[in-house]
PDB file of N, CA and C in Angstrom:
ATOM      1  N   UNK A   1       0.856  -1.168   0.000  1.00  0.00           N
ATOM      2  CA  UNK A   1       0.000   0.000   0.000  1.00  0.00           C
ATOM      3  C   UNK A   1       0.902   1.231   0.000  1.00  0.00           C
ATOM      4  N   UNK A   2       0.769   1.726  -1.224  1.00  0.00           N
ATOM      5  CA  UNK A   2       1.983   3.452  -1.364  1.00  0.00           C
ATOM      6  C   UNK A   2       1.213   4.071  -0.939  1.00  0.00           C
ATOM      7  N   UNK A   3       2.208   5.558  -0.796  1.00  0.00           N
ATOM      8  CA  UNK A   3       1.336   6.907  -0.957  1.00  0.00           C
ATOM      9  C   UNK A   3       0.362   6.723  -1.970  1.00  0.00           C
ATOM     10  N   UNK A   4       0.688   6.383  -2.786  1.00  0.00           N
ATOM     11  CA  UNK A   4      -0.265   7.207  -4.275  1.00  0.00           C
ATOM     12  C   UNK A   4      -1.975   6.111  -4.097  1.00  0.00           C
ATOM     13  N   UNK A   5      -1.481   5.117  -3.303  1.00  0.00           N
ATOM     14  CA  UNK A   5      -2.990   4.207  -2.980  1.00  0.00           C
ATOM     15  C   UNK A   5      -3.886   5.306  -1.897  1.00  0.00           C
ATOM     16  N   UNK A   6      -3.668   5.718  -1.067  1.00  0.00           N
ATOM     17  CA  UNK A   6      -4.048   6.648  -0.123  1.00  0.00           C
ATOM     18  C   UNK A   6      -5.138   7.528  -0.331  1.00  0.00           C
ATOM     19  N   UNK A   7      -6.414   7.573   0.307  1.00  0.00           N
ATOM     20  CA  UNK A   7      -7.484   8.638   0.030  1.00  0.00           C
ATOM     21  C   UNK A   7      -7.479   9.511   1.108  1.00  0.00           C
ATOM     22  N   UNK A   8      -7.878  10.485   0.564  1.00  0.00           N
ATOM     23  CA  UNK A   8      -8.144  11.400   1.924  1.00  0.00           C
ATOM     24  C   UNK A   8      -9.442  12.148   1.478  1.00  0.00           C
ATOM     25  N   UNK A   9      -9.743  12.815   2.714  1.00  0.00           N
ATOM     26  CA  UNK A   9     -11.069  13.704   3.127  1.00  0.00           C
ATOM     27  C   UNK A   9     -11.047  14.565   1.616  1.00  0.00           C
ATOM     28  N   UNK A  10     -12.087  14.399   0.971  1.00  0.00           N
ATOM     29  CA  UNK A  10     -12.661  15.799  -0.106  1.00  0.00           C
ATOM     30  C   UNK A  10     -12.166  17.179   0.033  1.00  0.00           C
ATOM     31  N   UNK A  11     -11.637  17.753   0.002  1.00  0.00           N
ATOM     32  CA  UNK A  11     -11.530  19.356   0.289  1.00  0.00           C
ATOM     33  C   UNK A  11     -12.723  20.189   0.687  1.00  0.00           C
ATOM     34  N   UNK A  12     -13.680  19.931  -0.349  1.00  0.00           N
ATOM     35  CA  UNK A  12     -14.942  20.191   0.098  1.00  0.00           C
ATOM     36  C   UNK A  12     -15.727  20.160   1.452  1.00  0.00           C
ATOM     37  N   UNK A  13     -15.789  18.419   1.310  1.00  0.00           N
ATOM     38  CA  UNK A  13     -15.928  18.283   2.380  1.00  0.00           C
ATOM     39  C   UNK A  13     -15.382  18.712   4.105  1.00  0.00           C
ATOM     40  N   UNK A  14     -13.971  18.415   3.554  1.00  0.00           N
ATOM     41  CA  UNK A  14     -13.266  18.840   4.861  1.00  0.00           C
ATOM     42  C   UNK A  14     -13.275  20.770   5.305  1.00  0.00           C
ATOM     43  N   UNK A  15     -14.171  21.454   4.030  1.00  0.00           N
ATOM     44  CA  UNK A  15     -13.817  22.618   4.239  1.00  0.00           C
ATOM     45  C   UNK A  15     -15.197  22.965   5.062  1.00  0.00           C
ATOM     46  N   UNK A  16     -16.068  22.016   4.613  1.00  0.00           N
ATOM     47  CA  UNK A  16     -18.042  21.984   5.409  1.00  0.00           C
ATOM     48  C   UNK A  16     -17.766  21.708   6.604  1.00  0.00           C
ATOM     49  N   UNK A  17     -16.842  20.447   7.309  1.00  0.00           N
ATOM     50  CA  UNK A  17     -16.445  20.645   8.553  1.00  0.00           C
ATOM     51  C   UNK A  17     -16.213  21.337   9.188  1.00  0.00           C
ATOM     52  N   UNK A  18     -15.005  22.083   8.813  1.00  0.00           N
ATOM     53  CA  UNK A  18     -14.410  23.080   9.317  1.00  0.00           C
ATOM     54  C   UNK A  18     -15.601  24.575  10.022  1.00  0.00           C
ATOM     55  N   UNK A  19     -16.243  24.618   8.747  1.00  0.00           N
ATOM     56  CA  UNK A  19     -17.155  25.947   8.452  1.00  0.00           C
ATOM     57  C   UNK A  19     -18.361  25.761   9.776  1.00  0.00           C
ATOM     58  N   UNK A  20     -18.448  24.172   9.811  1.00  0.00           N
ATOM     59  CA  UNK A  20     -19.543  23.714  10.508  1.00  0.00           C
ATOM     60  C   UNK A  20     -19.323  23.932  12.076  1.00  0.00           C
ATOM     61  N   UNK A  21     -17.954  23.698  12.034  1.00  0.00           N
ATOM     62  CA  UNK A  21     -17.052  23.473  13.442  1.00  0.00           C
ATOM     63  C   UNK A  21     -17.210  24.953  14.138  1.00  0.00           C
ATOM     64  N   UNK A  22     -16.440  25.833  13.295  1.00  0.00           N
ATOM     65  CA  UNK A  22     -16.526  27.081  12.963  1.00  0.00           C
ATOM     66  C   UNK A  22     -18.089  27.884  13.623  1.00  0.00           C
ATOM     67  N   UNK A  23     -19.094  27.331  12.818  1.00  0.00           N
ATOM     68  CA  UNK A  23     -20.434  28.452  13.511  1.00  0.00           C
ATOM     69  C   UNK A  23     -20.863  27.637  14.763  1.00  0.00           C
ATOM     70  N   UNK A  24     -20.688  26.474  14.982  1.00  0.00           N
ATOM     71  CA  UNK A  24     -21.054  25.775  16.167  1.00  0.00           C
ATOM     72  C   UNK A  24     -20.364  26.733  17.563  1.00  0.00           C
ATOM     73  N   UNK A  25     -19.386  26.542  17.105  1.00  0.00           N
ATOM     74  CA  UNK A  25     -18.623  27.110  18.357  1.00  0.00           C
ATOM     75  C   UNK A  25     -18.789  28.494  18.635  1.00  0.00           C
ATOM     76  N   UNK A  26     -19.024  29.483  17.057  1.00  0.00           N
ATOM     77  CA  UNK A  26     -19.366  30.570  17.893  1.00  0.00           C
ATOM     78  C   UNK A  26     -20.630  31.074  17.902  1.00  0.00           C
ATOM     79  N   UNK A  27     -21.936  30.124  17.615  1.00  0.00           N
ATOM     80  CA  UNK A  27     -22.878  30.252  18.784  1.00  0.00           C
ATOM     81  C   UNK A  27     -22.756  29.975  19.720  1.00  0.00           C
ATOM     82  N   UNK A  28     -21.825  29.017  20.435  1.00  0.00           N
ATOM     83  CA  UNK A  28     -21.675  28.609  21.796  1.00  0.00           C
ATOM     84  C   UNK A  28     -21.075  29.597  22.714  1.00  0.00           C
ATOM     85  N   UNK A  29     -20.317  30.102  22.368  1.00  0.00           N
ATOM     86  CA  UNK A  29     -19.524  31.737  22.560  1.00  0.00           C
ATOM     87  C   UNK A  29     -20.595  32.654  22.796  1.00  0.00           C
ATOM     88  N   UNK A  30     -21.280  32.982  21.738  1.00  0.00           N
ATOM     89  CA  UNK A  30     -21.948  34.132  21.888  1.00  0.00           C
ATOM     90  C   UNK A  30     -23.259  33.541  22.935  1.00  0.00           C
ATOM     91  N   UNK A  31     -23.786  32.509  22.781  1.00  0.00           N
ATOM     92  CA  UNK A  31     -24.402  31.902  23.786  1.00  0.00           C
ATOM     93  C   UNK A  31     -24.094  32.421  25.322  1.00  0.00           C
ATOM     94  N   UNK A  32     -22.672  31.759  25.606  1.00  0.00           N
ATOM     95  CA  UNK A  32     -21.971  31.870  27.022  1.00  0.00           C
ATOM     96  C   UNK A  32     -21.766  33.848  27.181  1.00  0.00           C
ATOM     97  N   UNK A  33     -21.754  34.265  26.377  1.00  0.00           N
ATOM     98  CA  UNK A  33     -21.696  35.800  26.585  1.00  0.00           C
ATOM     99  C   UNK A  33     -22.628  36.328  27.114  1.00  0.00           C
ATOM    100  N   UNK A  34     -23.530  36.382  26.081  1.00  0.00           N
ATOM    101  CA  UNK A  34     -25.178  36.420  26.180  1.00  0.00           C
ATOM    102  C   UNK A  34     -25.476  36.208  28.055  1.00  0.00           C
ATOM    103  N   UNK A  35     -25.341  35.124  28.652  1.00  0.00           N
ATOM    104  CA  UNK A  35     -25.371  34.366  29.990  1.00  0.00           C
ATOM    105  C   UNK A  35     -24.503  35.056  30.943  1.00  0.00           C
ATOM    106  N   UNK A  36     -23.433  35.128  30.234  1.00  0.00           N
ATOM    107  CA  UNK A  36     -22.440  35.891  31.442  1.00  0.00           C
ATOM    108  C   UNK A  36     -22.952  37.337  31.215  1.00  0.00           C
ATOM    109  N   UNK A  37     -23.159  38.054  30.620  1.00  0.00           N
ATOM    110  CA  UNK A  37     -23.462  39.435  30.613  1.00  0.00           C
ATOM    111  C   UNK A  37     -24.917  40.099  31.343  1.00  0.00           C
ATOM    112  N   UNK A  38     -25.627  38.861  31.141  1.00  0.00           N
ATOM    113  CA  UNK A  38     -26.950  38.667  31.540  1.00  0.00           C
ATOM    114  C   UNK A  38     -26.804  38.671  33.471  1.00  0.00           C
ATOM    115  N   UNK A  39     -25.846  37.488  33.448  1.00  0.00           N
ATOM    116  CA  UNK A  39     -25.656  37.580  35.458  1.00  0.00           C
ATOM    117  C   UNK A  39     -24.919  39.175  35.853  1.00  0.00           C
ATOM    118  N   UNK A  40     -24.429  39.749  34.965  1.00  0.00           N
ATOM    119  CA  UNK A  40     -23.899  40.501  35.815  1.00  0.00           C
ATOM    120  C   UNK A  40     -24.862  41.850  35.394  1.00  0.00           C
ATOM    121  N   UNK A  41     -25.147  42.237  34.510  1.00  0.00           N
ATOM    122  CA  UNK A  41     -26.542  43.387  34.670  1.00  0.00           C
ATOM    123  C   UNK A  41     -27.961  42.750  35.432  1.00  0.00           C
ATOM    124  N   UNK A  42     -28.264  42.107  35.504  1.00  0.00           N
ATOM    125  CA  UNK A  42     -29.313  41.274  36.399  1.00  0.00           C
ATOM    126  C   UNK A  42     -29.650  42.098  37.613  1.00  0.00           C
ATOM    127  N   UNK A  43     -31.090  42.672  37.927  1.00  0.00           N
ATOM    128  CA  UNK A  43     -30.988  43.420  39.026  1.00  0.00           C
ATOM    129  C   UNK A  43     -31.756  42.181  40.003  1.00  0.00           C
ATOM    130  N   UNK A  44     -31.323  42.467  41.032  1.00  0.00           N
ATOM    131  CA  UNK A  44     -32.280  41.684  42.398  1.00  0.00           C
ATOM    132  C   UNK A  44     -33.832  42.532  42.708  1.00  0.00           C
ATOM    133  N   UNK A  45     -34.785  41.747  42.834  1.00  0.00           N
ATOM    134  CA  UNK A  45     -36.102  42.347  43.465  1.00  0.00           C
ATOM    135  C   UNK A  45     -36.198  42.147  44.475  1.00  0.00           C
ATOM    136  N   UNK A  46     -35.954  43.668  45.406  1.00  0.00           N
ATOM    137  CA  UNK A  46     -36.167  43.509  47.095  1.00  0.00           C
ATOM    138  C   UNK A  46     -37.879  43.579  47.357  1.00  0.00           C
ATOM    139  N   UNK A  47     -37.904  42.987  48.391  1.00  0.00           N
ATOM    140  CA  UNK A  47     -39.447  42.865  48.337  1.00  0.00           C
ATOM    141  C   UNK A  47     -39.866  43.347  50.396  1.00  0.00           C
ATOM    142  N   UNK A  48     -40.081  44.260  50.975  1.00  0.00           N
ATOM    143  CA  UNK A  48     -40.241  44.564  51.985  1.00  0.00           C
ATOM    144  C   UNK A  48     -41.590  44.104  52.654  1.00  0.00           C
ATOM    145  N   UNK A  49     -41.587  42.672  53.159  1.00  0.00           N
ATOM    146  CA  UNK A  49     -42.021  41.941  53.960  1.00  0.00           C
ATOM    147  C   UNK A  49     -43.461  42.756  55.097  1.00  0.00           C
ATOM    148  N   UNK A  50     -42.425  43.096  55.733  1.00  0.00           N
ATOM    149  CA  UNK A  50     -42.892  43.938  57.226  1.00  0.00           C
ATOM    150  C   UNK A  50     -41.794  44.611  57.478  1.00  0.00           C
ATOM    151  N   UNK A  51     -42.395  46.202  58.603  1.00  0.00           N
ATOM    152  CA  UNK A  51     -41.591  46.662  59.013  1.00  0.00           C
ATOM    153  C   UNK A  51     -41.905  47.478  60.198  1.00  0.00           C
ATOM    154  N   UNK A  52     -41.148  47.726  60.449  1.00  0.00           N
ATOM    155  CA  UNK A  52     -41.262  48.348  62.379  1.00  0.00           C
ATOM    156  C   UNK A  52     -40.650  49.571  62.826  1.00  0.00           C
ATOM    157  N   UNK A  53     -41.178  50.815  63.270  1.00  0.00           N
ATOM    158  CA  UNK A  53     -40.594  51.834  63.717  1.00  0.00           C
ATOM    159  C   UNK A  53     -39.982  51.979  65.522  1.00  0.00           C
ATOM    160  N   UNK A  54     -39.617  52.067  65.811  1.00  0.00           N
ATOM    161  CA  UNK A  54     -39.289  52.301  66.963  1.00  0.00           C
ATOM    162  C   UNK A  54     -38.653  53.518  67.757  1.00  0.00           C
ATOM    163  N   UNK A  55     -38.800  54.243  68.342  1.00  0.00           N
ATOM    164  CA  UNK A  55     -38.655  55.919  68.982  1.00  0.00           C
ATOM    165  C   UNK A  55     -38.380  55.921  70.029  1.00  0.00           C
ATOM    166  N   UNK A  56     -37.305  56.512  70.183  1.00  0.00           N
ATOM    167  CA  UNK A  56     -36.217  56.658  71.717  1.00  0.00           C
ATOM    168  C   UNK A  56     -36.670  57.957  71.976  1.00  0.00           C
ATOM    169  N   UNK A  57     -36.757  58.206  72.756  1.00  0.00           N
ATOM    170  CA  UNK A  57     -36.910  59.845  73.632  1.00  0.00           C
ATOM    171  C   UNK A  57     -36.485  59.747  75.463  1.00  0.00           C
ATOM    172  N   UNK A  58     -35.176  60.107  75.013  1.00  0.00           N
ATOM    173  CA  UNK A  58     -33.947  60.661  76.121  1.00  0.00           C
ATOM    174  C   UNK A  58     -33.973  61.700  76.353  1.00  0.00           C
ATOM    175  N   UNK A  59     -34.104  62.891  76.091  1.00  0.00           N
ATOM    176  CA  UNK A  59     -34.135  63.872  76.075  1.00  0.00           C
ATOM    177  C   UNK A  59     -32.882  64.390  75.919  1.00  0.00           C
ATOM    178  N   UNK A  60     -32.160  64.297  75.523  1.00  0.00           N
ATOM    179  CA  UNK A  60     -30.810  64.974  75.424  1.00  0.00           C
ATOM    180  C   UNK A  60     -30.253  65.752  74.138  1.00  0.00           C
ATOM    181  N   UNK A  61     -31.629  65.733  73.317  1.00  0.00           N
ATOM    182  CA  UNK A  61     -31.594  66.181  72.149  1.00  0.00           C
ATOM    183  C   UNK A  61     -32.144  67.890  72.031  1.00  0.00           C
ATOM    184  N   UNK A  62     -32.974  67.894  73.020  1.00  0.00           N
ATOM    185  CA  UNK A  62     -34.073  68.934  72.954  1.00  0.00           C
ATOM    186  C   UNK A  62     -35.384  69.025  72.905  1.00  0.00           C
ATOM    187  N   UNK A  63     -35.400  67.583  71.826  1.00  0.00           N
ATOM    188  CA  UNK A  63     -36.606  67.762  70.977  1.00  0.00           C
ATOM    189  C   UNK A  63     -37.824  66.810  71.765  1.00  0.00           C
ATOM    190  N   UNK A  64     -37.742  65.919  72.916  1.00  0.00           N
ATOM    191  CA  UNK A  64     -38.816  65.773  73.567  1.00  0.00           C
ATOM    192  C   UNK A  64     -39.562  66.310  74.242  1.00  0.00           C
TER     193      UNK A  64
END
């Protein structure tokens, strides 16, 4: 079995791989961007439950 017996991948073909390889990955990229950019502008919703006042009067202020 020589060189000259030897087949290889189409050009074509091997160039559809490539191309294929190529947009796969950078949707996956822009995917993971998309996600990471997303966690970090992301706001939190505070949500105030209950709440309670409470009033000291010492007098040392004046104002009682």
């Amino acid at each position: 079995m020589g060189v000259e017996d030897r087949r290889g991948v189409s050009p074509v073909i091997a160039t559809i791989i490539i191309v294929a390889i190529a947009i796969v990955m950078s949707l996956a990229v822009a995917y993971w961007m998309l996600g990471l950019g997303g966690a970090f502008t992301r706001y939190e919703k505070l949500e105030f439950v209950s709440a309670y006042v409470t009033v000291e009067k010492n007098g040392t202020d004046g104002n009682s």
